[in-house]
PDB file of N, CA and C in Angstrom:
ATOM      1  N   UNK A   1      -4.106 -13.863 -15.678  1.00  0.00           N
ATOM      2  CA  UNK A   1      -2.931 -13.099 -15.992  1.00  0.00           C
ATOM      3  C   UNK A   1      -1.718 -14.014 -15.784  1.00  0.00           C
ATOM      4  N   UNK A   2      -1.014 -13.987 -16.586  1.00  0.00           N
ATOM      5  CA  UNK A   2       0.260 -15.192 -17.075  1.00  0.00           C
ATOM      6  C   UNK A   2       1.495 -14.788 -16.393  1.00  0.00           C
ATOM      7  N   UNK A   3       1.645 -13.427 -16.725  1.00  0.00           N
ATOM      8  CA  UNK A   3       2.974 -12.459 -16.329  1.00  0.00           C
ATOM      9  C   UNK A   3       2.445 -11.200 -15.725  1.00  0.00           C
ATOM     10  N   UNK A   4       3.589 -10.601 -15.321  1.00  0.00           N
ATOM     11  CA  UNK A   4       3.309  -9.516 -14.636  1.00  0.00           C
ATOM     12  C   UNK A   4       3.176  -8.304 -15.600  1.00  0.00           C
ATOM     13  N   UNK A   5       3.593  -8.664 -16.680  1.00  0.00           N
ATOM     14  CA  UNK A   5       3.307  -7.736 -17.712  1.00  0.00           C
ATOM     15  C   UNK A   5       2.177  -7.347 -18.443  1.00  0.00           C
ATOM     16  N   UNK A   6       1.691  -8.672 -18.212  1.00  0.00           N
ATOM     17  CA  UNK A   6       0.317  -8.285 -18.578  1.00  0.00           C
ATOM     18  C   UNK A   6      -0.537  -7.709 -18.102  1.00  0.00           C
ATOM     19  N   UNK A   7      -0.686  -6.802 -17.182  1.00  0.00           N
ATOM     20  CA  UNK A   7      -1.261  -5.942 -16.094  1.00  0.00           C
ATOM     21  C   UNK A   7      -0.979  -4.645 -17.100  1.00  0.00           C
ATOM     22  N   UNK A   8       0.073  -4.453 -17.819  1.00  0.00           N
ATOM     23  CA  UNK A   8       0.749  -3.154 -18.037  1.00  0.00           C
ATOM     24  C   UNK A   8      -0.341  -3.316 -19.629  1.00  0.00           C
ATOM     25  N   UNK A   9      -0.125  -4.357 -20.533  1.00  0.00           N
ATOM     26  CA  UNK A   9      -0.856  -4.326 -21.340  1.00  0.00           C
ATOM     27  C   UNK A   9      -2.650  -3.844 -21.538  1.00  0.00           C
ATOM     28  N   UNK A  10      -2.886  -4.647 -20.603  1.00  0.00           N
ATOM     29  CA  UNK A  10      -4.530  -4.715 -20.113  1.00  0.00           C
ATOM     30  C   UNK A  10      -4.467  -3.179 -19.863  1.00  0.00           C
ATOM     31  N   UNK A  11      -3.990  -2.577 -19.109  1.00  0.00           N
ATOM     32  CA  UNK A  11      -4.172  -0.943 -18.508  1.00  0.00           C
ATOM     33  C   UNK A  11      -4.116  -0.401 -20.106  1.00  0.00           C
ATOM     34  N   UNK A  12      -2.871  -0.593 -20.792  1.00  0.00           N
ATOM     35  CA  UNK A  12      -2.794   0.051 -21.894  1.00  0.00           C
ATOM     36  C   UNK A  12      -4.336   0.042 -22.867  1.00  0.00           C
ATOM     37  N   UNK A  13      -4.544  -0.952 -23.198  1.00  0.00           N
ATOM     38  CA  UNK A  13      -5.838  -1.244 -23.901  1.00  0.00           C
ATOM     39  C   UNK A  13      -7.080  -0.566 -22.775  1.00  0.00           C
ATOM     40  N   UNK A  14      -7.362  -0.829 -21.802  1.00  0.00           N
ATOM     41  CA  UNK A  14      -8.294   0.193 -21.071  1.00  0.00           C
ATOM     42  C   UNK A  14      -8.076   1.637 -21.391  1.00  0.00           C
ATOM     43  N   UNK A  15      -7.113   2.561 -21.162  1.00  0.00           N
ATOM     44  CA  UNK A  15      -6.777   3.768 -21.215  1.00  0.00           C
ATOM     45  C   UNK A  15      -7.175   4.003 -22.324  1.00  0.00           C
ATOM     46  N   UNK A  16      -6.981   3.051 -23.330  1.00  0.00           N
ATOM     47  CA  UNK A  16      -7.188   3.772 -25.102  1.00  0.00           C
ATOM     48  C   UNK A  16      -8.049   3.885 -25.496  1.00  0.00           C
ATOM     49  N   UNK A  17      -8.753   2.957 -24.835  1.00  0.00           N
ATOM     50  CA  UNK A  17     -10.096   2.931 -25.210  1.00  0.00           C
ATOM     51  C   UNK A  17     -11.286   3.586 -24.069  1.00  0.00           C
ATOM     52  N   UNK A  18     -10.837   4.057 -23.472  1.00  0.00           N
ATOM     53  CA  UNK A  18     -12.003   4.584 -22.422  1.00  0.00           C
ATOM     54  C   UNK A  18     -12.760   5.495 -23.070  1.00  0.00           C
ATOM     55  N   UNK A  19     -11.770   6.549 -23.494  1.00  0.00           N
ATOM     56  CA  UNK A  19     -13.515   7.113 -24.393  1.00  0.00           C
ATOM     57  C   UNK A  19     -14.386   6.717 -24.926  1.00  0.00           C
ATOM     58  N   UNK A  20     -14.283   5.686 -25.354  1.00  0.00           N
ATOM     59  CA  UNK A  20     -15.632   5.301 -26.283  1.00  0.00           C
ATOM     60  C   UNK A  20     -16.842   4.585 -24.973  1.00  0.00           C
ATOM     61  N   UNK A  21     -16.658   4.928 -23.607  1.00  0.00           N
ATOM     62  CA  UNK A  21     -17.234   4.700 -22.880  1.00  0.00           C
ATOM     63  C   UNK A  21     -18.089   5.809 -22.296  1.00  0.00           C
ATOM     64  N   UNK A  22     -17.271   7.004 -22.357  1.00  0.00           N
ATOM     65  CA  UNK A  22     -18.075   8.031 -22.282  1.00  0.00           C
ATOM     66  C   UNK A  22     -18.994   8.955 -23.230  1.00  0.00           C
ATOM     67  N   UNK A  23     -20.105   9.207 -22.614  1.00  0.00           N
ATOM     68  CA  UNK A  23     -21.059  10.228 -23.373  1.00  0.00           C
ATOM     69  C   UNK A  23     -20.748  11.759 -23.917  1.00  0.00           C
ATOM     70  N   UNK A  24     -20.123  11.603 -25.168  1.00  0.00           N
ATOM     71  CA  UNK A  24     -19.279  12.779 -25.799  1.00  0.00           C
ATOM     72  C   UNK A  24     -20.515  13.058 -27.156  1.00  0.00           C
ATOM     73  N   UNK A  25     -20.162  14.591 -27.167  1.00  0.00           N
ATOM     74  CA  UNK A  25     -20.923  14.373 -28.733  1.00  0.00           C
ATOM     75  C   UNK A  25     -19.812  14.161 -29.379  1.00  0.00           C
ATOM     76  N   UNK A  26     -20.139  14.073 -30.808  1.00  0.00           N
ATOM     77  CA  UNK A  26     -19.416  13.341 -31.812  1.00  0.00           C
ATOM     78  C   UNK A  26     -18.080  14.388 -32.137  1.00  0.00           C
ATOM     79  N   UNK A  27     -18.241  15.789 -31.620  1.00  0.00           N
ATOM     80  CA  UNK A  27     -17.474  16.243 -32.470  1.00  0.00           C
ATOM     81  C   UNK A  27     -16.109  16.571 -31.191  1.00  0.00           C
ATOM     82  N   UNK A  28     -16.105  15.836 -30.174  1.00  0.00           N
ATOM     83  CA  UNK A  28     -15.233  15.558 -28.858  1.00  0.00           C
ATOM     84  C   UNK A  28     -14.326  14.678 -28.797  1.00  0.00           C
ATOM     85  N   UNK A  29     -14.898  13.507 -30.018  1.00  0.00           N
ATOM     86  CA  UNK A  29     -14.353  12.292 -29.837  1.00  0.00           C
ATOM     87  C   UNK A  29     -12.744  12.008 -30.306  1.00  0.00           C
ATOM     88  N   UNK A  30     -12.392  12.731 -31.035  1.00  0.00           N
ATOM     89  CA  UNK A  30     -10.945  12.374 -31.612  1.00  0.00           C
ATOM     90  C   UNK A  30     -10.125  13.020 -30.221  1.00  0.00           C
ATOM     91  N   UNK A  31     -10.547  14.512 -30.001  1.00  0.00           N
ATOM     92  CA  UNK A  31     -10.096  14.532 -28.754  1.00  0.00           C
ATOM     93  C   UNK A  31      -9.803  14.300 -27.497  1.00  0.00           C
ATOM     94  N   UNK A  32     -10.943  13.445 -27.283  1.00  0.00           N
ATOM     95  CA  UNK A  32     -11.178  12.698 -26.337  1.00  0.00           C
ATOM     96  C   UNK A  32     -10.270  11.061 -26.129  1.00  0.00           C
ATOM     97  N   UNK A  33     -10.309  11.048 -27.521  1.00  0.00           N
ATOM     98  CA  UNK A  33      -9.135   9.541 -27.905  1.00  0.00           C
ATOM     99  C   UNK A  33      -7.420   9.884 -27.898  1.00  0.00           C
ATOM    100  N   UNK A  34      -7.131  11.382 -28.283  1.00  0.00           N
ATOM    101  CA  UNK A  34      -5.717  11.478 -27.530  1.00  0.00           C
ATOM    102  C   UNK A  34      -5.527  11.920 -26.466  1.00  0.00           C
ATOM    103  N   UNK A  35      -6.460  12.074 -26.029  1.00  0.00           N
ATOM    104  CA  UNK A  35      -6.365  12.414 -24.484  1.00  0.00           C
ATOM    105  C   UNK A  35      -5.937  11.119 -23.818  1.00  0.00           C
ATOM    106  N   UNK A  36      -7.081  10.026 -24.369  1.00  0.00           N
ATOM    107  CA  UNK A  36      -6.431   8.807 -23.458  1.00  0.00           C
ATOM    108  C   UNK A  36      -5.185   7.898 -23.784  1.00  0.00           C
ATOM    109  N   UNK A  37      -5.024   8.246 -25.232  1.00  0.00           N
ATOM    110  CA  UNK A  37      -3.956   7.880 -25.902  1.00  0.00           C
ATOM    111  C   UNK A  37      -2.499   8.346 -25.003  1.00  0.00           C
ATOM    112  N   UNK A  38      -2.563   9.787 -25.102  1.00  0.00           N
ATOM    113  CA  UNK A  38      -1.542  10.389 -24.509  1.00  0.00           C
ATOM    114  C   UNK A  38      -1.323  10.513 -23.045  1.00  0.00           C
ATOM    115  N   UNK A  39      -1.937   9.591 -22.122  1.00  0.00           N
ATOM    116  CA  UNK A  39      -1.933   9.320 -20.274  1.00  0.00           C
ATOM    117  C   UNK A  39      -0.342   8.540 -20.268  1.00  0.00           C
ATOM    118  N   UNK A  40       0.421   8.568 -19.543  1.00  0.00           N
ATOM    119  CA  UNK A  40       1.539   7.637 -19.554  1.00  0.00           C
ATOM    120  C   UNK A  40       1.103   6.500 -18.244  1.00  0.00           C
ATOM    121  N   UNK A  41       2.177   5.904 -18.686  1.00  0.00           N
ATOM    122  CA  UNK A  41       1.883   4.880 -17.798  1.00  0.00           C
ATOM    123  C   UNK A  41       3.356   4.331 -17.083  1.00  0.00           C
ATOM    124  N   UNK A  42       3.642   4.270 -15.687  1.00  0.00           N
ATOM    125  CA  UNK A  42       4.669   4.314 -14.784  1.00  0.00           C
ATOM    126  C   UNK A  42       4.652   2.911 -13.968  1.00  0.00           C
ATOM    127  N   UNK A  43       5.694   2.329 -14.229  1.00  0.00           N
ATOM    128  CA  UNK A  43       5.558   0.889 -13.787  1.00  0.00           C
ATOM    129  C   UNK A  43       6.614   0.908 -12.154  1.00  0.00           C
ATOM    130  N   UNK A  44       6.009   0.231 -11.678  1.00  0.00           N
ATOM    131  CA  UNK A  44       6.988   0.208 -10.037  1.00  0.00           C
ATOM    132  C   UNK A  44       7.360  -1.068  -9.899  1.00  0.00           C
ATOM    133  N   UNK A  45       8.171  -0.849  -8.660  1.00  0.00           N
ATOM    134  CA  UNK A  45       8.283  -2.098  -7.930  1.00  0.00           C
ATOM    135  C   UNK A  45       9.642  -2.982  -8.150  1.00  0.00           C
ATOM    136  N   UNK A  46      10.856  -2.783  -7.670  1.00  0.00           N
ATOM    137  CA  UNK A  46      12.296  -3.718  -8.024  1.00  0.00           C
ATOM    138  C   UNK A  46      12.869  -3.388  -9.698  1.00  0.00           C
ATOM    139  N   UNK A  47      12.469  -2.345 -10.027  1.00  0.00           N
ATOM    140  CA  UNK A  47      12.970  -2.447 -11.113  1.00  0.00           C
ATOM    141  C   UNK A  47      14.563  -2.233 -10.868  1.00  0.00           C
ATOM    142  N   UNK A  48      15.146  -2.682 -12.143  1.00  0.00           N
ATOM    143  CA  UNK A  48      16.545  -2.651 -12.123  1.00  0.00           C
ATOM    144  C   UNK A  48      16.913  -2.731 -13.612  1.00  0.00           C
ATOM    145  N   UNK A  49      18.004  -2.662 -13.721  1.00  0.00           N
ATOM    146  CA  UNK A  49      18.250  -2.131 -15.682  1.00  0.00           C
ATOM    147  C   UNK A  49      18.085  -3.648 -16.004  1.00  0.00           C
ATOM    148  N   UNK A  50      18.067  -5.177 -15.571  1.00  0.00           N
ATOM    149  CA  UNK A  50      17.794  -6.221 -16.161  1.00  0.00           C
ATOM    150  C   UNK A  50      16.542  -6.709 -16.364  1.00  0.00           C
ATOM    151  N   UNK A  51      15.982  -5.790 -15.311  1.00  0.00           N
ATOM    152  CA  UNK A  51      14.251  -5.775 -15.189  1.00  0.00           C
ATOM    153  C   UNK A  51      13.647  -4.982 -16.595  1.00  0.00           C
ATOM    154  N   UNK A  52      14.243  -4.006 -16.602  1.00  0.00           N
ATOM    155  CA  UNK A  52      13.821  -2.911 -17.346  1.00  0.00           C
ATOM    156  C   UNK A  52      14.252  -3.794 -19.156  1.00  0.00           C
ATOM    157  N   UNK A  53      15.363  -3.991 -19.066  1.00  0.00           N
ATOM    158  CA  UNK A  53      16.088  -4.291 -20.540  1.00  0.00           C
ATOM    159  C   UNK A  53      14.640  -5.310 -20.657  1.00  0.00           C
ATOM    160  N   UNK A  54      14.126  -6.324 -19.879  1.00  0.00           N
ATOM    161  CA  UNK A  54      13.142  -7.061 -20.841  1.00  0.00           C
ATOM    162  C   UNK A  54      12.310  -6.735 -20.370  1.00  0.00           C
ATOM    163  N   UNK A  55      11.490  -5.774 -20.223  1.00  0.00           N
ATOM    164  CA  UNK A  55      10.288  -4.888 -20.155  1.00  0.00           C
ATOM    165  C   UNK A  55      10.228  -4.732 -21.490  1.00  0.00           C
ATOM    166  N   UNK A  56      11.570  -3.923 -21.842  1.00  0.00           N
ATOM    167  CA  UNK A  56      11.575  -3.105 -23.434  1.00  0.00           C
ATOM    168  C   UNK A  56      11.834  -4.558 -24.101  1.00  0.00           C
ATOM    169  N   UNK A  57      12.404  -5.066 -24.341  1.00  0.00           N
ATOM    170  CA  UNK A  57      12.722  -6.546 -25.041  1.00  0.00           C
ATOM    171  C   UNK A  57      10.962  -7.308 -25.386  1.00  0.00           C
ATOM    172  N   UNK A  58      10.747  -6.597 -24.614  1.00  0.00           N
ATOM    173  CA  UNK A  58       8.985  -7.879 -24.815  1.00  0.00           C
ATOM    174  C   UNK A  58       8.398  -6.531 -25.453  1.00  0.00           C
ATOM    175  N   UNK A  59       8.384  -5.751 -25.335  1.00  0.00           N
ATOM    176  CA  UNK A  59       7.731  -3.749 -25.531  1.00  0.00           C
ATOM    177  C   UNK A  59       6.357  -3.942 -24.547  1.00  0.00           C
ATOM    178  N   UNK A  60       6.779  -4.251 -23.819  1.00  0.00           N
ATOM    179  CA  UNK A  60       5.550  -3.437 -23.070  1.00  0.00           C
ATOM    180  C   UNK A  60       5.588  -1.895 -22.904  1.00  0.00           C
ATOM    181  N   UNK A  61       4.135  -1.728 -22.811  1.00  0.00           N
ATOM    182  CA  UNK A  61       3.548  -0.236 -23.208  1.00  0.00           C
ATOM    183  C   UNK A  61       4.073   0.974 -21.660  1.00  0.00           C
ATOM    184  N   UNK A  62       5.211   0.495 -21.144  1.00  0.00           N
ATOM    185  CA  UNK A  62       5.094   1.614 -19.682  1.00  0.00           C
ATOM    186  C   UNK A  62       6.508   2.754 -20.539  1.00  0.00           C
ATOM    187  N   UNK A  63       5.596   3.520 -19.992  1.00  0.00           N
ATOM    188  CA  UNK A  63       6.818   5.040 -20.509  1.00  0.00           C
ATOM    189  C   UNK A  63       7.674   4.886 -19.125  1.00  0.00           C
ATOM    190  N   UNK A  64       8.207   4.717 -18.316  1.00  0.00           N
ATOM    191  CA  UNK A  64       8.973   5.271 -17.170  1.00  0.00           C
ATOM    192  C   UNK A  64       8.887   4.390 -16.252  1.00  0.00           C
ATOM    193  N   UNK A  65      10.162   4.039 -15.700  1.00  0.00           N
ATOM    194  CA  UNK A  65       9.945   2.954 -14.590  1.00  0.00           C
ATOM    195  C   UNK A  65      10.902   3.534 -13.072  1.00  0.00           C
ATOM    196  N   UNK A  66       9.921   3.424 -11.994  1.00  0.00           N
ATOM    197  CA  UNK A  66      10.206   3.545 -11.055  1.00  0.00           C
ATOM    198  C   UNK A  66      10.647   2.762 -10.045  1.00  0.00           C
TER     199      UNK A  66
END
């Protein structure tokens, strides 16, 4: 891991894809994919609006920063 952002990415791509890890029948699955689609994701730790401005500047995937 290069940046600290990339933690936020990696989670993103896990979350989206987790259903296809679980044992669903077939007719679960779209639901099951906005379910994980739609989890937010909350980033911590020193943020500050210069922190934040290139969070969004790069787009990393966090809805809300704490």
């Amino acid at each position: 891991m290069k940046h600290k952002t990339d933690l936020v990415f990696i989670v993103r791509e896990a979350l989206d894809h987790a259903w296809e890890g679980w044992n669903l029948p077939p007719e679960w699955e779209e639901r099951a994919k906005e379910y994980c689609r739609a989890v937010n994701i909350v980033v911590s730790g020193g943020f500050n609006p210069k922190r934040i401005r290139r969070f969004e500047q790069l787009g990393v995937p966090a809805d809300s920063y704490a």
